[in-house]
C-alpha atoms as a PDB file:
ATOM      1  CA  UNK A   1     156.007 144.558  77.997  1.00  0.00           C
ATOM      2  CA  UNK A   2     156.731 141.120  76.027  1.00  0.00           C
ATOM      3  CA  UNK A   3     160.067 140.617  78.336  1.00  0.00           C
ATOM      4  CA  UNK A   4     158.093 141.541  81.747  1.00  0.00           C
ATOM      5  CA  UNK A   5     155.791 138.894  80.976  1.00  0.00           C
ATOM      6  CA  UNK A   6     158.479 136.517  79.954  1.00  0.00           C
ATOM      7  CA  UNK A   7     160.517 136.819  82.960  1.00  0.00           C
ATOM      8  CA  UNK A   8     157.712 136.500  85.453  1.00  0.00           C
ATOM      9  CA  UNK A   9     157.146 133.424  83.250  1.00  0.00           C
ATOM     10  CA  UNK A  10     160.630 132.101  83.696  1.00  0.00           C
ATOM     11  CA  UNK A  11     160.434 132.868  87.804  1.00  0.00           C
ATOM     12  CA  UNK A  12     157.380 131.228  87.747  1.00  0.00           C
ATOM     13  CA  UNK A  13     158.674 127.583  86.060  1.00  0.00           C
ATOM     14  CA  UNK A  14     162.274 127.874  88.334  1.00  0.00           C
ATOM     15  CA  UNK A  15     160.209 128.235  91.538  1.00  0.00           C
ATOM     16  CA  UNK A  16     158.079 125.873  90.939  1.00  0.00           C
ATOM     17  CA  UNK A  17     160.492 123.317  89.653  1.00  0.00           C
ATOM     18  CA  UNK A  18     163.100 124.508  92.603  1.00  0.00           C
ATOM     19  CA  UNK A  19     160.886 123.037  95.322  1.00  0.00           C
ATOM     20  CA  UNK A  20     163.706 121.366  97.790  1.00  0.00           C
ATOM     21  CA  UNK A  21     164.038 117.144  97.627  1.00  0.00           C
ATOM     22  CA  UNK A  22     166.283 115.905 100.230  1.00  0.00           C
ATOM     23  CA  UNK A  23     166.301 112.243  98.408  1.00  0.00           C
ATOM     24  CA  UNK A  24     165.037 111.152  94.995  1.00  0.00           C
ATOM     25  CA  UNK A  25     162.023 109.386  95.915  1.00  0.00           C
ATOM     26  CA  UNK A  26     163.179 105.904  93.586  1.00  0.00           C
ATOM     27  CA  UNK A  27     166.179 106.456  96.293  1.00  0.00           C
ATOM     28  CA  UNK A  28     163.085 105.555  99.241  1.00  0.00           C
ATOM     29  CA  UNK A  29     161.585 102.391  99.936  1.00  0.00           C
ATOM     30  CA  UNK A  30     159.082 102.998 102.418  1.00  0.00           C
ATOM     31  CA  UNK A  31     156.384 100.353 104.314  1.00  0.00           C
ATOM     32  CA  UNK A  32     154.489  99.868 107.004  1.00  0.00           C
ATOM     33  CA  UNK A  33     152.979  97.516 108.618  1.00  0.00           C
ATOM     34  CA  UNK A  34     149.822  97.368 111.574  1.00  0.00           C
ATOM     35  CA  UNK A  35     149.591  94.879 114.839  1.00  0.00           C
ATOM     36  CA  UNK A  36     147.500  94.105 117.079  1.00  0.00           C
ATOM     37  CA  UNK A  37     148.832  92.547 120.588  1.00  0.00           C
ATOM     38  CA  UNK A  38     147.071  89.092 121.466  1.00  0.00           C
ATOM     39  CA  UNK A  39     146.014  90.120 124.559  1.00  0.00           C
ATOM     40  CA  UNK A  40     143.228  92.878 126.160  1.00  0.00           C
ATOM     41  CA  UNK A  41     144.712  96.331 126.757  1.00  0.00           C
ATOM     42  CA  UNK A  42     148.126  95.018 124.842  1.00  0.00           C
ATOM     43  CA  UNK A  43     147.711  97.486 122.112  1.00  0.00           C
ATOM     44  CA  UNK A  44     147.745  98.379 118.813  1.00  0.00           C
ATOM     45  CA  UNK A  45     149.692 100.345 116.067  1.00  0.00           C
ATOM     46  CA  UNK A  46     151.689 100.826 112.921  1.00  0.00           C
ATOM     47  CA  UNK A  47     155.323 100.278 111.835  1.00  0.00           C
ATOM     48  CA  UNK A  48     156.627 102.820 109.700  1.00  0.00           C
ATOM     49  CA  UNK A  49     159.948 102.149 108.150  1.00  0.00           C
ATOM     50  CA  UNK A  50     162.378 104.148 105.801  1.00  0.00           C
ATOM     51  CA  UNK A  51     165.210 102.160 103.195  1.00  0.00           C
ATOM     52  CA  UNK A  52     167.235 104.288 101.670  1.00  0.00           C
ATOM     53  CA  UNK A  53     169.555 103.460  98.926  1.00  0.00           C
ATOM     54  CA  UNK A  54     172.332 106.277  99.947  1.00  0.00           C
ATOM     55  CA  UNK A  55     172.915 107.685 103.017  1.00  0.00           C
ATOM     56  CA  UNK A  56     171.536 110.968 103.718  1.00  0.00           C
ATOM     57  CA  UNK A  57     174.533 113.517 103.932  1.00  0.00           C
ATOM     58  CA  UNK A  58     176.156 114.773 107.511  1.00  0.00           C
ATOM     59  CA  UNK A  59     174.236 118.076 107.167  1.00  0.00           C
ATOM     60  CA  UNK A  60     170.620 116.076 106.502  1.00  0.00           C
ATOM     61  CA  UNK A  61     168.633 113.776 109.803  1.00  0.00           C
ATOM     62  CA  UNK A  62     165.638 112.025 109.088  1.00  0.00           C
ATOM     63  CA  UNK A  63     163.894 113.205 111.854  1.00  0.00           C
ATOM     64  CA  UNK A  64     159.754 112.480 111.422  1.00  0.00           C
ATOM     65  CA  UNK A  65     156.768 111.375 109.509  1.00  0.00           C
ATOM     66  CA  UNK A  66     152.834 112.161 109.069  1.00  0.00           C
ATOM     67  CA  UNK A  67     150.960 108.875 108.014  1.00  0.00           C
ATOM     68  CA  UNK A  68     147.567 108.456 108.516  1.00  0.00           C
ATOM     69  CA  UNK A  69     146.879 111.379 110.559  1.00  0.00           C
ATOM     70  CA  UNK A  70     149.712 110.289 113.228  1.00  0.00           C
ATOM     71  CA  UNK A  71     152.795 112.267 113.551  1.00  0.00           C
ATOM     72  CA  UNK A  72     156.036 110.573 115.201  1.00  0.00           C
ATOM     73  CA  UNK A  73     159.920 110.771 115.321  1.00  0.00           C
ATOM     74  CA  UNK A  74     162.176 108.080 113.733  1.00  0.00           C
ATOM     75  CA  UNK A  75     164.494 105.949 115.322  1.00  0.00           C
ATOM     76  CA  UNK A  76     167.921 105.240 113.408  1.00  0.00           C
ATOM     77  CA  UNK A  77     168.421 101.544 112.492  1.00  0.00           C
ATOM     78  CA  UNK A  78     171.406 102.234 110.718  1.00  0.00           C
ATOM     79  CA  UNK A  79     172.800 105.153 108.258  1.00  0.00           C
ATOM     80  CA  UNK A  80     170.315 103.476 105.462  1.00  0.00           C
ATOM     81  CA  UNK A  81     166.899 102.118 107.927  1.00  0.00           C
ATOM     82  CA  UNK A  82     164.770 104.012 110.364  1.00  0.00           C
ATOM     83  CA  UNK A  83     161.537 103.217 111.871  1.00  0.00           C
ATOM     84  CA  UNK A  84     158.760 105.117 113.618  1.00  0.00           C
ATOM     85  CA  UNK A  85     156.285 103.378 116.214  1.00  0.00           C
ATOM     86  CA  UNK A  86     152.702 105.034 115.612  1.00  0.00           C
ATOM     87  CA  UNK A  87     150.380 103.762 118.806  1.00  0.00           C
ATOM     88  CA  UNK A  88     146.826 103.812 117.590  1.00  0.00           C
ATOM     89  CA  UNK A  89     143.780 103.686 119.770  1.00  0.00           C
ATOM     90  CA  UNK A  90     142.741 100.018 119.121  1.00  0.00           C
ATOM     91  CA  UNK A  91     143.244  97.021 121.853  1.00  0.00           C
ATOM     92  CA  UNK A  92     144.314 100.022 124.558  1.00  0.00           C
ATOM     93  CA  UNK A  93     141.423  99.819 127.491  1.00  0.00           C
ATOM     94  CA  UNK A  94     142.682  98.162 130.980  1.00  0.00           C
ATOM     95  CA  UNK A  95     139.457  97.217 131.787  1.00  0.00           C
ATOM     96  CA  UNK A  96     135.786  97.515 130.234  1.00  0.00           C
ATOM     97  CA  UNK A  97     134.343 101.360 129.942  1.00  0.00           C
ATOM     98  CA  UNK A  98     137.840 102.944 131.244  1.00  0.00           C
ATOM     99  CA  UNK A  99     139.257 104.941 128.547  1.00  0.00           C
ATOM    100  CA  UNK A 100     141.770 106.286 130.858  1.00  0.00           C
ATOM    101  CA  UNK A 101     144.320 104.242 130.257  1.00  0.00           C
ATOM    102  CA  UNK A 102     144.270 104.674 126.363  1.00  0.00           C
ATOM    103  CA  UNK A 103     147.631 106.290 125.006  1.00  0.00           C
ATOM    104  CA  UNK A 104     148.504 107.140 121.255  1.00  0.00           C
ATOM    105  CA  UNK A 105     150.586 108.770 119.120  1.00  0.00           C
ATOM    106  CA  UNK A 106     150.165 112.587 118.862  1.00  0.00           C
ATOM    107  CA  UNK A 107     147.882 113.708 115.889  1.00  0.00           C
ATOM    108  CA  UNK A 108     148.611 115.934 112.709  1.00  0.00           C
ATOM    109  CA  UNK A 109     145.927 118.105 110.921  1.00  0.00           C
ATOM    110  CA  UNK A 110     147.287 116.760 107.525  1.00  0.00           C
ATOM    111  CA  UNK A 111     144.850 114.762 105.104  1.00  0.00           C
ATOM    112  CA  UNK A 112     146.820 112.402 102.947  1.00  0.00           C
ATOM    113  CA  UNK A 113     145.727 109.577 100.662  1.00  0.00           C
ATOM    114  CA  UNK A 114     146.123 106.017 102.539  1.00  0.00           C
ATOM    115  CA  UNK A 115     148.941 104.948 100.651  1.00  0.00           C
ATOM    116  CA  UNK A 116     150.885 108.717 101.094  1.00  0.00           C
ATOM    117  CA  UNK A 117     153.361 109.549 104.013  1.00  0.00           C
ATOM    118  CA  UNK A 118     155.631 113.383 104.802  1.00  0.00           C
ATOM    119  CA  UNK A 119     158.770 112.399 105.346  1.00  0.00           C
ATOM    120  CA  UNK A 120     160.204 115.554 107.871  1.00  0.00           C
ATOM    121  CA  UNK A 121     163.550 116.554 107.321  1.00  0.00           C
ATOM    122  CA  UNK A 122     166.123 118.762 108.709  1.00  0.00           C
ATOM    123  CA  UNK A 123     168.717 120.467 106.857  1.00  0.00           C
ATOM    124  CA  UNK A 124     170.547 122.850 108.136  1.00  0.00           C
ATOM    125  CA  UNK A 125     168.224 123.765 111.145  1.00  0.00           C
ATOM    126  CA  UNK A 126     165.523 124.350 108.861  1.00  0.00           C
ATOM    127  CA  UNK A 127     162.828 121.558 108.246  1.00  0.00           C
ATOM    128  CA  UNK A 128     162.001 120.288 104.602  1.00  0.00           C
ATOM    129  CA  UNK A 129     158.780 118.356 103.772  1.00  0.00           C
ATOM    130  CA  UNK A 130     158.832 115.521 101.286  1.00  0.00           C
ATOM    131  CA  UNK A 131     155.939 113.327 100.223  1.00  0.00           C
ATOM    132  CA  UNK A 132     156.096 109.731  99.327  1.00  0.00           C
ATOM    133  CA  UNK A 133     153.262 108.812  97.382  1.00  0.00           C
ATOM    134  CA  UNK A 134     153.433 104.894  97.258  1.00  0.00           C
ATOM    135  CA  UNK A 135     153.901 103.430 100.727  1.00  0.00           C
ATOM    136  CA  UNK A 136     153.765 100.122 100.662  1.00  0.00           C
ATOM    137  CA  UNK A 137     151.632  97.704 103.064  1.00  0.00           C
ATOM    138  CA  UNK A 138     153.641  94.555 104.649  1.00  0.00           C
ATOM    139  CA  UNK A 139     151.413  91.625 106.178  1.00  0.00           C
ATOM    140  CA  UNK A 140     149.761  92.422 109.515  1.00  0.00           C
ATOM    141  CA  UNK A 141     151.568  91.232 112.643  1.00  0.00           C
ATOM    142  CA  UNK A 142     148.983  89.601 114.815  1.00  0.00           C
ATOM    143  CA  UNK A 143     151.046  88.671 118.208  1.00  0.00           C
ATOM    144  CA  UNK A 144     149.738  85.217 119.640  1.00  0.00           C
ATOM    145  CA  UNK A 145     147.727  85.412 122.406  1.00  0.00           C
ATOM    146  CA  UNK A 146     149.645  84.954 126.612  1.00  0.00           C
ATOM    147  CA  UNK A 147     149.841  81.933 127.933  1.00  0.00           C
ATOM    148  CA  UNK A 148     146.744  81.154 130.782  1.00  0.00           C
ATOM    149  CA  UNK A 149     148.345  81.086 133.962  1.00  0.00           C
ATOM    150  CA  UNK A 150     147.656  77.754 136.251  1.00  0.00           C
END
């Protein structure tokens, strides 16, 4: 009976500790920063973007993320940068009371912290989940206003 409950012990801590990392995360820098465009209806939304240290390997794409309830694809910098373009609702009406014209990134049902981000990879056709737990928050881009037109 002792060795029963000993090896469901032992497949118990190698499961657990098995859970699939693509990248360390000391390997990940990631950041994001928010804008705001300077003029009505110009729009709003968050920079997400992805350092790595290594490239990933031939087999492994970067291909999305979940931050603050917004779930988009990246775009390859390079084999070590990617960015994803979050729209949020803020700044988006054409003109006052028309909220037809507001457009923004598609939404996930995942609650994070504020500071946490899924990195979404894919590996061999199937997808791996990774969570970064310290994103870190670059200044706010605040895009100058248009110049009036005479």
């Amino acid at each position: 009976m002792k060795n029963y409950v000993l090896l469901a012990l032992l497949i118990l801590v190698t499961s657990c500790s098995s859970q699939e990392k693509i990248i360390k995360e000391s390997a990940i820098v990631a950041s994001y920063e928010t804008w705001v465009a300077g003029v009505r209806g110009g729009g709003s939304g968050i920079n997400f973007y992805v350092d790595l240290t290594t490239e990933l390997s031939e087999e492994i794409q970067l291909k999305k993320v979940i931050f603050r309830g917004y779930e988009v694809s990246f775009e390859k910098q390079d084999n070590l940068h990617f960015q994803a373009m979050i729209k949020t609702s803020g700044n988006q009406q054409k003109f006052d009371g028309d909220d037809s014209q507001i457009i923004t990134s598609p939404k996930n049902a995942l609650t994070l912290a504020e500071n946490e981000a899924i990195l979404i990879f894919l590996k061999g056709g199937k997808e791996i989940r990774q969570t970064i737990k310290e994103v870190k928050e670059k200044p706010m881009l605040l895009y100058p206003s248009a110049k009036p037109k005479n």
